[in-house]
Protein backbone atom coordinates (compact mmCIF):
# COMPACT_ATOMS: atom_id res chain seq x y z
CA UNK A 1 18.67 5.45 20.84
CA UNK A 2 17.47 2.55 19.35
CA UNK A 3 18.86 1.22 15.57
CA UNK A 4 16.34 0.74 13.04
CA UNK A 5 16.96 -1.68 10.08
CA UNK A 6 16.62 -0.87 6.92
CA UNK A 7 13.66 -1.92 4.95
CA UNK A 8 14.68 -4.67 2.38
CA UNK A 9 13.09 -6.75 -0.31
CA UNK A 10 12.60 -9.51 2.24
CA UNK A 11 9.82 -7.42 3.89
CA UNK A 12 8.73 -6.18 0.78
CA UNK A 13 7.83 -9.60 -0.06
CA UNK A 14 6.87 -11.04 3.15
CA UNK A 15 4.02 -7.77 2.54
CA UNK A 16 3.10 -9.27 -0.60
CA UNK A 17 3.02 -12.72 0.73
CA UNK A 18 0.59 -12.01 3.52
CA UNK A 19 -1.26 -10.02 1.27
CA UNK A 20 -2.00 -12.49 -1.50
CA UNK A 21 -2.70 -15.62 1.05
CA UNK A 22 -5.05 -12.96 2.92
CA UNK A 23 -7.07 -12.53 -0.60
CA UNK A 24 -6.83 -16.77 -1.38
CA UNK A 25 -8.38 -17.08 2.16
CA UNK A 26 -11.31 -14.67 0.93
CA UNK A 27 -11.76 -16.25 -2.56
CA UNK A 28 -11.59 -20.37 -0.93
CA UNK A 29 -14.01 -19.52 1.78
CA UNK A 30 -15.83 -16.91 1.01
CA UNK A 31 -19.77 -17.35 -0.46
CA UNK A 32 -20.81 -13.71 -1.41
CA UNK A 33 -19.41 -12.89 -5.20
CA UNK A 34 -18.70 -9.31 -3.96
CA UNK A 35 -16.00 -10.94 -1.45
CA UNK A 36 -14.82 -12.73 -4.23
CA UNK A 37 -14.22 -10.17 -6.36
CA UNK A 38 -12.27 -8.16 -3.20
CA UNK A 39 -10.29 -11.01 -2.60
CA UNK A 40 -8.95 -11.32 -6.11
CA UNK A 41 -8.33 -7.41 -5.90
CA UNK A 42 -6.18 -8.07 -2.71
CA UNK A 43 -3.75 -10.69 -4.98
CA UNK A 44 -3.77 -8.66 -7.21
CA UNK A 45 -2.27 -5.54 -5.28
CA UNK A 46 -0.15 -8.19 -3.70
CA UNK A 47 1.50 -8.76 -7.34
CA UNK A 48 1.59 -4.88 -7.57
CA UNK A 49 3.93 -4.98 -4.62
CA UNK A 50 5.97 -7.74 -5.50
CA UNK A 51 6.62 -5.97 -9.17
CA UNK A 52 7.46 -2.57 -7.90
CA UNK A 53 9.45 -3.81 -4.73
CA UNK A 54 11.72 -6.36 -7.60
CA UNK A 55 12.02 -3.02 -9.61
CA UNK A 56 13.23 -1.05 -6.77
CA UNK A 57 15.89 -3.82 -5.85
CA UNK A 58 17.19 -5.28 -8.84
CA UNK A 59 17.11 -3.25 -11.76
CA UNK A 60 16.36 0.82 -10.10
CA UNK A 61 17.40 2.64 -13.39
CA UNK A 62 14.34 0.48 -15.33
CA UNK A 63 10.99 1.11 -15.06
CA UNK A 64 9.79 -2.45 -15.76
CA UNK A 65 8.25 -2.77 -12.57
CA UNK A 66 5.97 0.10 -12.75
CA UNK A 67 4.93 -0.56 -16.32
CA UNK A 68 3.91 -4.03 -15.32
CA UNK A 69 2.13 -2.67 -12.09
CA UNK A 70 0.31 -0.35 -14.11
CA UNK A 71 -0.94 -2.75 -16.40
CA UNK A 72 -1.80 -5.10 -13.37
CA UNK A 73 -3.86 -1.82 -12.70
CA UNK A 74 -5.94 -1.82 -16.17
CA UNK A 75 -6.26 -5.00 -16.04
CA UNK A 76 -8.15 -5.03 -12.30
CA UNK A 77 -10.14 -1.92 -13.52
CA UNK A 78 -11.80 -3.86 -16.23
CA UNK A 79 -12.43 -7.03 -13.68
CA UNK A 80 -14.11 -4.90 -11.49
CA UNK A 81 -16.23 -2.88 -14.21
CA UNK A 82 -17.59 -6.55 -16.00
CA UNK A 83 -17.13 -8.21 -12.26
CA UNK A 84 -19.74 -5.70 -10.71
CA UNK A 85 -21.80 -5.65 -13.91
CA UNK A 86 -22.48 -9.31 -13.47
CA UNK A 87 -23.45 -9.15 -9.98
CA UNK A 88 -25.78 -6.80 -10.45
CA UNK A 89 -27.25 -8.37 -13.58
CA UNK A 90 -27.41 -11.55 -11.27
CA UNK A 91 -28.88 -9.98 -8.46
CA UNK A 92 -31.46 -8.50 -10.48
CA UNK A 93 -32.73 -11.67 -11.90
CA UNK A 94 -32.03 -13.87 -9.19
CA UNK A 95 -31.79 -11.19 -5.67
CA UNK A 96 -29.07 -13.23 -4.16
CA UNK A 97 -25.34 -12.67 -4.92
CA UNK A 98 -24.64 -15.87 -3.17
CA UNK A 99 -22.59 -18.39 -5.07
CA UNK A 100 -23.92 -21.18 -4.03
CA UNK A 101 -27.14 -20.29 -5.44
CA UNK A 102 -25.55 -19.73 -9.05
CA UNK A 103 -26.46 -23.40 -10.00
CA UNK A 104 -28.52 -22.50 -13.62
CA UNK A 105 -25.68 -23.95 -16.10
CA UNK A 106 -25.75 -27.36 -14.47
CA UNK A 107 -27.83 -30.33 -16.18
């Protein structure tokens, strides 16, 4: 019978680590605005993680953690509403949602 180890706040955050560089990767290399936007969603649940798993560990009677999470929540609801909005607005008028190709503010 094999021991198992308990799960700590190490692995918690080693979660939210590989998370978060997983969703940097996506915004500093990808080109497509939708991949963009899914990376930024990935460090964002990353932070989610890393709230809730600090709550758990540190302070269990508060509810910091989740209040902050769920704000984290809001917060990526909205970028996602006015985040797709765009795109589609862009890809309407210009039927690319490269961003390479978003060049119309420069002089």
């Amino acid at each position: 019978m094999a021991l198992v180890a308990p799960v700590g706040l190490t692995h918690f955050l080693l979660l939210g680590t590989a998370l978060f560089c997983l969703g940097l990767y996506g915004v500093f290399v990808k080109r497509n605005a939708i991949a963009l936007l899914m990376g930024i969603e990935l460090m964002l649940n990353a932070v989610n993680i890393n709230l809730i798993a600090f709550n758990k560990f540190i302070a269990p009677a508060n509810f910091t953690g989740q209040v902050f999470s769920i704000f984290v929540i809001v917060v990526a609801a909205a970028e996602v509403a006015v985040g797709l909005a765009l795109v589609i607005s862009i890809y309407r008028d210009r039927a690319t949602t490269s961003v390479d190709d978003l060049d119309w503010l420069k002089w």
